[in-house]
C-alpha atoms as a PDB file:
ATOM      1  CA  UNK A   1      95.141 111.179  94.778  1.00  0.00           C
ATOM      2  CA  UNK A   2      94.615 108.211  97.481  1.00  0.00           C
ATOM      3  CA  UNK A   3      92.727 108.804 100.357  1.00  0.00           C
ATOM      4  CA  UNK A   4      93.523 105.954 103.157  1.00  0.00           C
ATOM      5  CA  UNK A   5      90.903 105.387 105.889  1.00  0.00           C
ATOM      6  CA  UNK A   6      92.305 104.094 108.996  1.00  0.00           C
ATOM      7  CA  UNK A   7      89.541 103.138 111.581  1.00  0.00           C
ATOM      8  CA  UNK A   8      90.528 101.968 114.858  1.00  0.00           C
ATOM      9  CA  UNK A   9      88.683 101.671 118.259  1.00  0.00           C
ATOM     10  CA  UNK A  10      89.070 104.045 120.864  1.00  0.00           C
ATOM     11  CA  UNK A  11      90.407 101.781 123.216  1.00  0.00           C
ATOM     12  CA  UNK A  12      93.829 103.328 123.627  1.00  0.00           C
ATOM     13  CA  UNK A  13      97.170 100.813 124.106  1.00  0.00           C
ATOM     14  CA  UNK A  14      97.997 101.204 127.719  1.00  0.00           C
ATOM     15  CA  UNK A  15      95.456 101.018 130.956  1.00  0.00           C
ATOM     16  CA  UNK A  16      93.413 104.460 131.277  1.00  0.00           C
ATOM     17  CA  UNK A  17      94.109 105.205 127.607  1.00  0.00           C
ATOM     18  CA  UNK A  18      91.284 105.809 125.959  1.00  0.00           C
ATOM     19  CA  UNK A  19      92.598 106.496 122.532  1.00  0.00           C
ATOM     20  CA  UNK A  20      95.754 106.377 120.859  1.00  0.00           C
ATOM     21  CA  UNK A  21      98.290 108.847 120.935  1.00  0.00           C
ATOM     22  CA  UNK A  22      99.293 112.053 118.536  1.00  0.00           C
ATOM     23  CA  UNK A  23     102.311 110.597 118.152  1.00  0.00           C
ATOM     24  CA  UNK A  24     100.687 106.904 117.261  1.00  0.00           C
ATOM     25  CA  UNK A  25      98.497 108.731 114.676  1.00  0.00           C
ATOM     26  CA  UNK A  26     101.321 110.305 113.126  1.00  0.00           C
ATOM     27  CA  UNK A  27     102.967 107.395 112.692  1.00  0.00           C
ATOM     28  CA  UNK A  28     100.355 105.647 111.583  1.00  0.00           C
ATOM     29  CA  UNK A  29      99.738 108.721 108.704  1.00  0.00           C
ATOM     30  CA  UNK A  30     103.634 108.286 107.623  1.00  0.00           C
ATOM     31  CA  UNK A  31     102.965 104.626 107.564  1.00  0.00           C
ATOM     32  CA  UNK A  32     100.686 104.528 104.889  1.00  0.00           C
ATOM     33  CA  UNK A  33     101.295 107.654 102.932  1.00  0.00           C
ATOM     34  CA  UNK A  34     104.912 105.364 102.867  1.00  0.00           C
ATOM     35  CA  UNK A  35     103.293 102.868 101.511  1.00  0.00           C
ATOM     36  CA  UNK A  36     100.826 104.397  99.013  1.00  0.00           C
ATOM     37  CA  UNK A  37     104.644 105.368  97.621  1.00  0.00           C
ATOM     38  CA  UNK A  38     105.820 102.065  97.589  1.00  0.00           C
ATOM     39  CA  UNK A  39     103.035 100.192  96.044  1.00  0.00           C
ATOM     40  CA  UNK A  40     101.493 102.412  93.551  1.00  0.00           C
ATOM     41  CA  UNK A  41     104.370 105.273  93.219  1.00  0.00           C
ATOM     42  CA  UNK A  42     101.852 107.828  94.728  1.00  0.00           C
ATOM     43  CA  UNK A  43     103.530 110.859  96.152  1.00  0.00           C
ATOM     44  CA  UNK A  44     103.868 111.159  99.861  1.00  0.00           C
ATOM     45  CA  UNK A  45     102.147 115.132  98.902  1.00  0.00           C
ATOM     46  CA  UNK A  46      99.519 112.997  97.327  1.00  0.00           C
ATOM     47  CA  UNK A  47      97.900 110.595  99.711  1.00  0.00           C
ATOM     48  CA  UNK A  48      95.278 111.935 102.608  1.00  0.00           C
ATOM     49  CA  UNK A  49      95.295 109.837 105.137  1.00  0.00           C
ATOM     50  CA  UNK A  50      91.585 109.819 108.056  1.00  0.00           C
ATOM     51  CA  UNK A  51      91.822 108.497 111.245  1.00  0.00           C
ATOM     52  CA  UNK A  52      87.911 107.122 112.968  1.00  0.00           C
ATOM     53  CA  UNK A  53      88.517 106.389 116.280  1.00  0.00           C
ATOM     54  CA  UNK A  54      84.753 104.288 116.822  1.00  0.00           C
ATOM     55  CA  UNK A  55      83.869 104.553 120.387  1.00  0.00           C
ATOM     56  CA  UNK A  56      83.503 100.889 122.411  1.00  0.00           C
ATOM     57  CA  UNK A  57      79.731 101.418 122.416  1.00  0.00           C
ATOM     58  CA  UNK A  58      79.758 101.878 118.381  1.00  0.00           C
ATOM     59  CA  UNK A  59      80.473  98.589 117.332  1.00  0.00           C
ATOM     60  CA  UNK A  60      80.039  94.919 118.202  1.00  0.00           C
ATOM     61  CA  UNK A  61      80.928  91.325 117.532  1.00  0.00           C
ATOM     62  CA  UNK A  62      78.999  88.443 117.238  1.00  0.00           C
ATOM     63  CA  UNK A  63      75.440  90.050 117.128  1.00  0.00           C
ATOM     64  CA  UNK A  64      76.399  91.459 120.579  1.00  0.00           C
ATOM     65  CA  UNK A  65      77.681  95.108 121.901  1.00  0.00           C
ATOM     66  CA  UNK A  66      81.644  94.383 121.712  1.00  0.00           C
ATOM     67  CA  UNK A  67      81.632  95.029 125.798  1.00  0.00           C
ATOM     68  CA  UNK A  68      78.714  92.205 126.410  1.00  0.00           C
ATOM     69  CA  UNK A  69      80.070  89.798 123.691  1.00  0.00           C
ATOM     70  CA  UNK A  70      83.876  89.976 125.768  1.00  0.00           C
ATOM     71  CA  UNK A  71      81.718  89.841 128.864  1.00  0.00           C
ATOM     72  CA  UNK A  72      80.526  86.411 127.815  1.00  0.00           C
ATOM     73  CA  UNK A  73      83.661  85.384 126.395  1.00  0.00           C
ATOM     74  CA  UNK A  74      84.986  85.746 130.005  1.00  0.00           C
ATOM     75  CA  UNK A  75      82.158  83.386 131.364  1.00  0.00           C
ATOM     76  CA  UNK A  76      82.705  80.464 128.672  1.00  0.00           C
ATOM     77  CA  UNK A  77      79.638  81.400 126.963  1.00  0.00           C
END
């Protein structure tokens, strides 16, 4: 049985959006269930897919907080 890990960050698509949709995550589930079929002949009944939404302040770039590292991307550096 396959079990896909999907981890995005909770940024959301669209201005104010601070994650992504129900919709978005069940297409996303379809998605790669789909191609668990595909690839290895896996049965959509088969795969479990997770979703991690990791929060902006959970991960960085860099050796920076993701937020200060585009901050100084802005500014040149």
């Amino acid at each position: 049985m396959p079990i896909v890990t999907i981890e995005i960050t909770r940024e959301g698509t669209e201005p104010g959006q601070h994650s992504i949709t129900r919709e978005q995550k069940a297409k996303l589930i379809e998605g790669a269930s789909k191609l668990m079929l595909d690839v290895l002949n896996k049965p959509l009944g088969s795969t479990f897919v997770i979703i991690e939404e990791v929060d902006l302040d959970n991960w960085g770039w860099g050796g920076l907080p993701v937020a200060e590292y585009r901050k100084r991307l802005k500014s040149g550096f």
